[in-house]
PDB file of N, CA and C in Angstrom:
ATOM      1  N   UNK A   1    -249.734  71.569  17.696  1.00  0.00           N
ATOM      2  CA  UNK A   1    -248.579  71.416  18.567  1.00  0.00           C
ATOM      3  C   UNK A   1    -248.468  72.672  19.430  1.00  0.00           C
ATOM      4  N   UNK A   2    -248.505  72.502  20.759  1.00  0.00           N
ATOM      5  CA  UNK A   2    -247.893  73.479  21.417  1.00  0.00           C
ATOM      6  C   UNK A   2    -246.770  74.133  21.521  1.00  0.00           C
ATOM      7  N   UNK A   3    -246.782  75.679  21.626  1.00  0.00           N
ATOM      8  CA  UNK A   3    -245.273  76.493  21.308  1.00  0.00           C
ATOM      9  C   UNK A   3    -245.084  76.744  23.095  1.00  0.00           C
ATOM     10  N   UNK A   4    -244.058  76.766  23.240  1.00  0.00           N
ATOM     11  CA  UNK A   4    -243.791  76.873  24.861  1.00  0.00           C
ATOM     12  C   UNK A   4    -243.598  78.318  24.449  1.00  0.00           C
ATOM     13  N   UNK A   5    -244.079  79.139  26.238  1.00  0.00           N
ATOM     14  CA  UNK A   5    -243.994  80.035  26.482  1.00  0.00           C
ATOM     15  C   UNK A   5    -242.665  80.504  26.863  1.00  0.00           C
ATOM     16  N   UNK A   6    -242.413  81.890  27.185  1.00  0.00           N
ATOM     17  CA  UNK A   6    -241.494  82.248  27.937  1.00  0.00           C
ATOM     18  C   UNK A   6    -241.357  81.712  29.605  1.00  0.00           C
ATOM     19  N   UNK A   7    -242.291  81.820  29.668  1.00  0.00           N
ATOM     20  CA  UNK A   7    -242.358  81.319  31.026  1.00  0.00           C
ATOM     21  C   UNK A   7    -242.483  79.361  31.408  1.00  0.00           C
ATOM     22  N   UNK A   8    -242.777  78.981  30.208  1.00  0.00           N
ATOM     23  CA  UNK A   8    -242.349  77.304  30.771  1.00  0.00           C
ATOM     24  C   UNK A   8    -240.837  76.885  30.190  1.00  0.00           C
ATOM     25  N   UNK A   9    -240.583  77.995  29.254  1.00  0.00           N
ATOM     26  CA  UNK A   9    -239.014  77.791  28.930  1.00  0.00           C
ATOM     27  C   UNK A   9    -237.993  78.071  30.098  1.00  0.00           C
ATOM     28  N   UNK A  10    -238.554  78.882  30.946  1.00  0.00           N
ATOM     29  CA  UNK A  10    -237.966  79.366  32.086  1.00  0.00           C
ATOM     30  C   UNK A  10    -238.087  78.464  33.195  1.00  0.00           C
ATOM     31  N   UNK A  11    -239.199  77.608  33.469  1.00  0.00           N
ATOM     32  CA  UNK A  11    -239.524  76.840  34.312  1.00  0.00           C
ATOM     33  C   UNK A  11    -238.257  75.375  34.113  1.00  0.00           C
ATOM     34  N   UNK A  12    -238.562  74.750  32.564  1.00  0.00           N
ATOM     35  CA  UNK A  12    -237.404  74.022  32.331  1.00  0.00           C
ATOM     36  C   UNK A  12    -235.837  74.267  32.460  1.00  0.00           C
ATOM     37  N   UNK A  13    -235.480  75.647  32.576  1.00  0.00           N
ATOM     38  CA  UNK A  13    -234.029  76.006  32.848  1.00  0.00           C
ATOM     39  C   UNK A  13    -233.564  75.658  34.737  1.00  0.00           C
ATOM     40  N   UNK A  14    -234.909  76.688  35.040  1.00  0.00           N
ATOM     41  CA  UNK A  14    -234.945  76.377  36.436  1.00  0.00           C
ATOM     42  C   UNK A  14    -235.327  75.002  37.369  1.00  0.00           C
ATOM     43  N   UNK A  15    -235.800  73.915  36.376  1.00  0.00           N
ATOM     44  CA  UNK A  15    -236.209  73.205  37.205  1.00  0.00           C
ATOM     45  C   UNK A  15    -234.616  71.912  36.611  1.00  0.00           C
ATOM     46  N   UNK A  16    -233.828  72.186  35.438  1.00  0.00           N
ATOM     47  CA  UNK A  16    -232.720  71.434  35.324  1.00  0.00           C
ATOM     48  C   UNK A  16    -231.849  71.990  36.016  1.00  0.00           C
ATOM     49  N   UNK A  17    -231.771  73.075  36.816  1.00  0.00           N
ATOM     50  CA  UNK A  17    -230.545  73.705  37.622  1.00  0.00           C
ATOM     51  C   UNK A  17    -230.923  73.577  38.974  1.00  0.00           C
ATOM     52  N   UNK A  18    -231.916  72.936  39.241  1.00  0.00           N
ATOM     53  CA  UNK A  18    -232.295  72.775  40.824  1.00  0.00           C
ATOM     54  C   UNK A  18    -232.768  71.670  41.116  1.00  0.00           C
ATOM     55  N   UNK A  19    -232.997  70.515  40.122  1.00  0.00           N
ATOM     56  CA  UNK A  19    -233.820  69.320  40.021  1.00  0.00           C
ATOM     57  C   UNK A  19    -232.607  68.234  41.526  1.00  0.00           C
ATOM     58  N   UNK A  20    -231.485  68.123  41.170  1.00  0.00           N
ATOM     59  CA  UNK A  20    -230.613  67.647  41.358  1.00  0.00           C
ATOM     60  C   UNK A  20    -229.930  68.368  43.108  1.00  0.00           C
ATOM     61  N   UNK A  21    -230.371  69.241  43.437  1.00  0.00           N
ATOM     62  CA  UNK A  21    -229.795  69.990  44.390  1.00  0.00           C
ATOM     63  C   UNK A  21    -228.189  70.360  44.378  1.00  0.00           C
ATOM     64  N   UNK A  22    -227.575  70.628  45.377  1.00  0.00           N
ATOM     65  CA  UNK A  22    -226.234  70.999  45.472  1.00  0.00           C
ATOM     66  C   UNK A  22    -225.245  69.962  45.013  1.00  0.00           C
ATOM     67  N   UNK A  23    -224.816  70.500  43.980  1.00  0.00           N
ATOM     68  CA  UNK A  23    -223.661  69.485  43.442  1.00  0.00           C
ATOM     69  C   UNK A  23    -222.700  69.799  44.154  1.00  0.00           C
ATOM     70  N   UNK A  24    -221.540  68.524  44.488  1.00  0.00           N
ATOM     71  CA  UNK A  24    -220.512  68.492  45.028  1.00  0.00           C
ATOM     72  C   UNK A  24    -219.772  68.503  43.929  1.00  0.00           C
ATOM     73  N   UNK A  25    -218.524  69.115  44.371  1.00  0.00           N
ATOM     74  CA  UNK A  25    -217.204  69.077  43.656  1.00  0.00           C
ATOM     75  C   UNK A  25    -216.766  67.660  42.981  1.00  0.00           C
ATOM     76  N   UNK A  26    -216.290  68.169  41.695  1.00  0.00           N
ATOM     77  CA  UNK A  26    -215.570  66.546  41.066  1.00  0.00           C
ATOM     78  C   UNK A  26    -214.326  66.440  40.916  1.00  0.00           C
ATOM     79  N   UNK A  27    -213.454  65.324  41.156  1.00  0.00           N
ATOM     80  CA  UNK A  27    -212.152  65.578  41.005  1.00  0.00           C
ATOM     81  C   UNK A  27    -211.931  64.860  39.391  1.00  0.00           C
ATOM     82  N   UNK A  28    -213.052  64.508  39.015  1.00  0.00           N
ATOM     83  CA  UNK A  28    -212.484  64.098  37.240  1.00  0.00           C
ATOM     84  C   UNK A  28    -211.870  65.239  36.537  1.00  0.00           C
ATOM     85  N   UNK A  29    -211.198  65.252  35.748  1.00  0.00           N
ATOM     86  CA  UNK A  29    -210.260  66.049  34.857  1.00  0.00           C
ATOM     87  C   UNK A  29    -211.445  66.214  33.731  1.00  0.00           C
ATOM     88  N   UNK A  30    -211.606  67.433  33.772  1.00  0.00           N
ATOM     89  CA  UNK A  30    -212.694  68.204  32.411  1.00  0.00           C
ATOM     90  C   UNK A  30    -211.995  68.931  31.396  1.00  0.00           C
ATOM     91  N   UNK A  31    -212.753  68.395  30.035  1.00  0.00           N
ATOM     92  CA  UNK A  31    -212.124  69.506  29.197  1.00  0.00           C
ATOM     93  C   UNK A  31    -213.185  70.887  28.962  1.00  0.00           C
ATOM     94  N   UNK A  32    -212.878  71.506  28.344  1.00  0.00           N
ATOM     95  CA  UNK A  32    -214.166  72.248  27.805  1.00  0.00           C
ATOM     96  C   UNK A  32    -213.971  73.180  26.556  1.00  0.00           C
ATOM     97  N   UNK A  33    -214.645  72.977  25.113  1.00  0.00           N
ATOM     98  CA  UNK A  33    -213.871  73.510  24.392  1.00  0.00           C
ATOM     99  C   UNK A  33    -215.402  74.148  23.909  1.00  0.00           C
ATOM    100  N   UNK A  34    -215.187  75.322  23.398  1.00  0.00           N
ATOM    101  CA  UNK A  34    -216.502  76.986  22.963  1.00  0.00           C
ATOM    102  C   UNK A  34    -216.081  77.010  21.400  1.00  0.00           C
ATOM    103  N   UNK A  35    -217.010  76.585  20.870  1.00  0.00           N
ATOM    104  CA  UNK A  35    -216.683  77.230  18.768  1.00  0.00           C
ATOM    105  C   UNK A  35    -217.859  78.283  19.039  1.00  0.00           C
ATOM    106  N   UNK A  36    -217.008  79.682  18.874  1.00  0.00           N
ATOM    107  CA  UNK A  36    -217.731  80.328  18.660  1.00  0.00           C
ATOM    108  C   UNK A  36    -218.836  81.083  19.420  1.00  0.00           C
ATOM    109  N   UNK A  37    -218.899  80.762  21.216  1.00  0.00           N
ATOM    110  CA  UNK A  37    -219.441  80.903  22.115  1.00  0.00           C
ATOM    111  C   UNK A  37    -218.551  81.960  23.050  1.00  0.00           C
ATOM    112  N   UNK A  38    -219.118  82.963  23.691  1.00  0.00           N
ATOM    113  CA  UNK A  38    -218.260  84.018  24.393  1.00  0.00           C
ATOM    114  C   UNK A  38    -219.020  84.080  25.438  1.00  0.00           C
ATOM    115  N   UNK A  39    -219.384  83.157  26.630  1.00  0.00           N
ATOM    116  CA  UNK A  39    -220.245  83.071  28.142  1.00  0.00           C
ATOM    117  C   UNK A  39    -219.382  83.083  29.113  1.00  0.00           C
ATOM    118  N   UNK A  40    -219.117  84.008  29.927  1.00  0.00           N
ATOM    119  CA  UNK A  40    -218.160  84.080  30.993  1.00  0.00           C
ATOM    120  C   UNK A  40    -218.833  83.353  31.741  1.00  0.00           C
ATOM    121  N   UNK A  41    -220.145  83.652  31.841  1.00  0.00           N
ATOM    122  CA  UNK A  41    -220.558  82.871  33.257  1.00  0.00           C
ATOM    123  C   UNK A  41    -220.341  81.596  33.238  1.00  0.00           C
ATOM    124  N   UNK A  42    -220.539  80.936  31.751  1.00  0.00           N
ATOM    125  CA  UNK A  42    -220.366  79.203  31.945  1.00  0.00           C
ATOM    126  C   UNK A  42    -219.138  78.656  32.168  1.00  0.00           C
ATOM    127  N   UNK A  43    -217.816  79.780  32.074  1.00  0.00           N
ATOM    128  CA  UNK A  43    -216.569  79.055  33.425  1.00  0.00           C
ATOM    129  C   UNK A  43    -216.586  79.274  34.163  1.00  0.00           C
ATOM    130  N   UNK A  44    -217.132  80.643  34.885  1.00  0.00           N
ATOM    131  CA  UNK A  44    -217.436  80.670  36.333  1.00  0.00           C
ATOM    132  C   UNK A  44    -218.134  79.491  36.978  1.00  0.00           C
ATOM    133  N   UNK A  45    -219.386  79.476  36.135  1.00  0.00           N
ATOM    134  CA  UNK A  45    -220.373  78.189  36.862  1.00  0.00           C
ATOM    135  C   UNK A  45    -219.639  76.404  37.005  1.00  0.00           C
ATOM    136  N   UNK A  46    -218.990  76.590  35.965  1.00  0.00           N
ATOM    137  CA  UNK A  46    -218.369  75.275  35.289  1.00  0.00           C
ATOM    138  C   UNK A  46    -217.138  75.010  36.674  1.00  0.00           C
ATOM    139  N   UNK A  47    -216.372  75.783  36.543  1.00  0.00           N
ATOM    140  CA  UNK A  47    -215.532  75.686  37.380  1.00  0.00           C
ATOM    141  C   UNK A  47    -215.943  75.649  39.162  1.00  0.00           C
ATOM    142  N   UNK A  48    -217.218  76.244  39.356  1.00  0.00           N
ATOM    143  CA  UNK A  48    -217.545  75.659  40.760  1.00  0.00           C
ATOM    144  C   UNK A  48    -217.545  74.482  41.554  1.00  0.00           C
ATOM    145  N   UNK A  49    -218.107  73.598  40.325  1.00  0.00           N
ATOM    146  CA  UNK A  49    -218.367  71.890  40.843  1.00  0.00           C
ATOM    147  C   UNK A  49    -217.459  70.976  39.706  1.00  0.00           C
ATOM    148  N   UNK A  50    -216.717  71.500  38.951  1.00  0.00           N
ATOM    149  CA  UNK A  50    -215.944  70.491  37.714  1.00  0.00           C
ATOM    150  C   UNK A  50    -214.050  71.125  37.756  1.00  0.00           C
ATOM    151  N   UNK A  51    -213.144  69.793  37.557  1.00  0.00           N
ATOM    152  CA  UNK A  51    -212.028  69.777  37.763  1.00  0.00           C
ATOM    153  C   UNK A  51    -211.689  70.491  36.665  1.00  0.00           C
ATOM    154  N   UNK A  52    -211.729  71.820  36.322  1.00  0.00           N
ATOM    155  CA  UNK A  52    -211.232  71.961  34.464  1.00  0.00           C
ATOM    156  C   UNK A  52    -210.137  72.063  34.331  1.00  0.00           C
ATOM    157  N   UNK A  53    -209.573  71.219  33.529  1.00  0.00           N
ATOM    158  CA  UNK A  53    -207.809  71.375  33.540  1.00  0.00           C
ATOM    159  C   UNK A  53    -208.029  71.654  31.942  1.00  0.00           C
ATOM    160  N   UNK A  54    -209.012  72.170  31.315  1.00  0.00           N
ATOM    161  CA  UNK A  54    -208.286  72.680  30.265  1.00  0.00           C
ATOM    162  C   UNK A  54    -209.392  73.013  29.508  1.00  0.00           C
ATOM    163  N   UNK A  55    -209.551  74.249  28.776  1.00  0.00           N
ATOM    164  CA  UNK A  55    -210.481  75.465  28.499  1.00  0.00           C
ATOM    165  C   UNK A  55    -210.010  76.296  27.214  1.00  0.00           C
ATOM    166  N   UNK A  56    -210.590  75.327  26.223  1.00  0.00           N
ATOM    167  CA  UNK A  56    -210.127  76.065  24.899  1.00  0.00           C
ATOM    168  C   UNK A  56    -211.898  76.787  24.168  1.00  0.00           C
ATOM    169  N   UNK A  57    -211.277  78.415  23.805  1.00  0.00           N
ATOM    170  CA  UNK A  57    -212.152  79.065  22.802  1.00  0.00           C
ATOM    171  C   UNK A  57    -211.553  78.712  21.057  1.00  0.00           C
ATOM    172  N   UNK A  58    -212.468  78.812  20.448  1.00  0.00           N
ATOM    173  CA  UNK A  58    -212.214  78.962  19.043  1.00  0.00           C
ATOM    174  C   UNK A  58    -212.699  79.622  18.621  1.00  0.00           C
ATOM    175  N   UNK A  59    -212.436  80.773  17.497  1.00  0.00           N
ATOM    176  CA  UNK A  59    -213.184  81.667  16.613  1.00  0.00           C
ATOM    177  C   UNK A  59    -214.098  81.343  15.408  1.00  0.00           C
ATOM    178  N   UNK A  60    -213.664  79.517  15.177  1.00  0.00           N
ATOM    179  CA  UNK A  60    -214.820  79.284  14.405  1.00  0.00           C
ATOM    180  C   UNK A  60    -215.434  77.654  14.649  1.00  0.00           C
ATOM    181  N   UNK A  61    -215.808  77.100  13.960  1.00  0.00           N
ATOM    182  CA  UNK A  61    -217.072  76.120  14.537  1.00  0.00           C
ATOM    183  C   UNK A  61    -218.622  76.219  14.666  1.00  0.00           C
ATOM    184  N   UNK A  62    -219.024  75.664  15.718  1.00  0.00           N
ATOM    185  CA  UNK A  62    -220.146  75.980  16.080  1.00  0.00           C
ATOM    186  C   UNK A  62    -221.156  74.801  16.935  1.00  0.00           C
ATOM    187  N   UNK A  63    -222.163  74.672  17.203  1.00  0.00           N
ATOM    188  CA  UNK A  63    -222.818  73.867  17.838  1.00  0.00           C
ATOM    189  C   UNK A  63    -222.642  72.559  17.316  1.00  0.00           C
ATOM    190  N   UNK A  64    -222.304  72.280  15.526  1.00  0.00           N
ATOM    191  CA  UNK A  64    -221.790  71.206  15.308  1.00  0.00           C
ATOM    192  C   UNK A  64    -220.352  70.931  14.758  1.00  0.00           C
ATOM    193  N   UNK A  65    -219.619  71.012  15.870  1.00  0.00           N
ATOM    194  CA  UNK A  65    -218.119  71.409  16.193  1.00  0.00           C
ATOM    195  C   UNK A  65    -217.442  70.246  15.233  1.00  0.00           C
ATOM    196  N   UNK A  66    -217.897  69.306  15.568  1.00  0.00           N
ATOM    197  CA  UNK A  66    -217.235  67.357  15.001  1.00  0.00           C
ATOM    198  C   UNK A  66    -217.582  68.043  13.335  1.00  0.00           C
ATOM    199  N   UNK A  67    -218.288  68.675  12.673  1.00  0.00           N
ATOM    200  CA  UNK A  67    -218.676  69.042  11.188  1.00  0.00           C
ATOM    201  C   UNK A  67    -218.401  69.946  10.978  1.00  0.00           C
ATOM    202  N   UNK A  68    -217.974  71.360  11.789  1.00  0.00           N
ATOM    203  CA  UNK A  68    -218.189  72.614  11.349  1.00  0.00           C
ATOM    204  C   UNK A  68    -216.545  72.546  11.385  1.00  0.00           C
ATOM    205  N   UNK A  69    -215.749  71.625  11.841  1.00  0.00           N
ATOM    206  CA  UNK A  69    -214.658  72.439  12.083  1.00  0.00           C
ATOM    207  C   UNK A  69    -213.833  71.193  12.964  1.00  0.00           C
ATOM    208  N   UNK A  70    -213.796  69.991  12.227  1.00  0.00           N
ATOM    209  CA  UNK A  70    -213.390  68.595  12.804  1.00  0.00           C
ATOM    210  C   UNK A  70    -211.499  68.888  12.885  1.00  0.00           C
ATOM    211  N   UNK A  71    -210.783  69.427  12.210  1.00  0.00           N
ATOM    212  CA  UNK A  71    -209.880  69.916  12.677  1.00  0.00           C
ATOM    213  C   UNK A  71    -209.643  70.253  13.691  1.00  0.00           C
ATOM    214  N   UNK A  72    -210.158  71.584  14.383  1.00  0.00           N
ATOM    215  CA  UNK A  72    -209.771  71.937  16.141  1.00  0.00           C
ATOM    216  C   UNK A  72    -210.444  71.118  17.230  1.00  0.00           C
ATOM    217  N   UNK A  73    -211.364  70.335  16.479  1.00  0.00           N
ATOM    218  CA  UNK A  73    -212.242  69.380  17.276  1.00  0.00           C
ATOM    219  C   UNK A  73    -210.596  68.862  18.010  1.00  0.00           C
ATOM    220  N   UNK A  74    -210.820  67.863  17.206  1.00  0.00           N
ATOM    221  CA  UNK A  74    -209.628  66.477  16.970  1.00  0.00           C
ATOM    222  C   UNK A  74    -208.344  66.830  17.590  1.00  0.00           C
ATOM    223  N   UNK A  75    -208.288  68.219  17.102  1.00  0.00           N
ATOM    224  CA  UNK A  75    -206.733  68.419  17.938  1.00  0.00           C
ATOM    225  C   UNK A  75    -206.890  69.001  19.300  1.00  0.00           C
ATOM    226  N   UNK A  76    -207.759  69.278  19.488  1.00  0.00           N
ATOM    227  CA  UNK A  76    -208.210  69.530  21.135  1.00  0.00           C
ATOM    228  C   UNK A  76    -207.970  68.445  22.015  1.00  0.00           C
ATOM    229  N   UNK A  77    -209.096  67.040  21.521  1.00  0.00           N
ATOM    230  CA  UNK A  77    -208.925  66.109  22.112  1.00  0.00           C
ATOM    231  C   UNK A  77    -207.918  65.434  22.234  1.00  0.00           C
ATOM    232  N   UNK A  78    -206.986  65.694  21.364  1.00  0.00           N
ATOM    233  CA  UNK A  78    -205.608  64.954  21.359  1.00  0.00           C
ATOM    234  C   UNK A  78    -204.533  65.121  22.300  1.00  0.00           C
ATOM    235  N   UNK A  79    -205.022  66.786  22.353  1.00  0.00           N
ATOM    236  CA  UNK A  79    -203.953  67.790  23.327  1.00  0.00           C
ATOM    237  C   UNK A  79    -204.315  67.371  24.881  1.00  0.00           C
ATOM    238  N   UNK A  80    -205.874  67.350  25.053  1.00  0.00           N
ATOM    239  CA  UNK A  80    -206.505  67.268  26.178  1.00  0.00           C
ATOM    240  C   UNK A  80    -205.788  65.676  26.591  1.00  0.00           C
ATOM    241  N   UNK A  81    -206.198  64.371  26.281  1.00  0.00           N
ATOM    242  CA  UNK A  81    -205.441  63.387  26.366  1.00  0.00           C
ATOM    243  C   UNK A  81    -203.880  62.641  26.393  1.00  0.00           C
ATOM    244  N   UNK A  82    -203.157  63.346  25.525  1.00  0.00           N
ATOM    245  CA  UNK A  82    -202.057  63.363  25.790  1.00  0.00           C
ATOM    246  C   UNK A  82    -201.604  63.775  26.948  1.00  0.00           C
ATOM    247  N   UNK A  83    -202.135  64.887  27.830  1.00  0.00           N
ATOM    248  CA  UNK A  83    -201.632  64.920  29.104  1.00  0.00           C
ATOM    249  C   UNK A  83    -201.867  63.981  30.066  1.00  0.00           C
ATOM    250  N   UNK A  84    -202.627  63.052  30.017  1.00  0.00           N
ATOM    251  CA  UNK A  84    -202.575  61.690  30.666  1.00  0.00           C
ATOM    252  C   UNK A  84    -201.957  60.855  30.300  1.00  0.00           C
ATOM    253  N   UNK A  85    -200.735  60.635  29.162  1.00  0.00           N
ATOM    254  CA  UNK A  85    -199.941  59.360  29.038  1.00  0.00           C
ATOM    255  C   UNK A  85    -198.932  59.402  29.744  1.00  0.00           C
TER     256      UNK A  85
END
């Protein structure tokens, strides 16, 4: 099996962030919720082309948020939705 390089790992970042060209702005309502993730840039970036009306961090969780931590999951989404009734 082949191990990817640094450099075709780089090629796949760059070729999913340019494949698509200039995204236009969305007016859908985004949530966006981080277990455990501290990336400024990904609300900067996020917020260029996505409506975010709402941007929660958590101190714990993790990549499997629905298992690691189905509590703040659940009440995120609840919070996030309820502002549409």
């Amino acid at each position: 099996m082949a191990r990817p390089t640094p450099a075709s790992a780089r090629t796949t970042y760059y070729e999913d962030g340019h494949a698509w060209g200039e995204q236009e702005p969305s007016s859908v309502p985004l949530a966006v919720a981080l277990f455990t993730v501290q990336d400024i840039a990904l609300r900067r970036d996020e917020e260029k082309v996505n409506n975010v009306v709402r941007w929660s961090d958590f101190d714990r969780g993790g990549h499997f948020a629905a298992m690691e931590a189905p509590d703040l999951l659940l009440g995120d989404i609840r919070e996030f939705f309820a502002a549409f009734r």
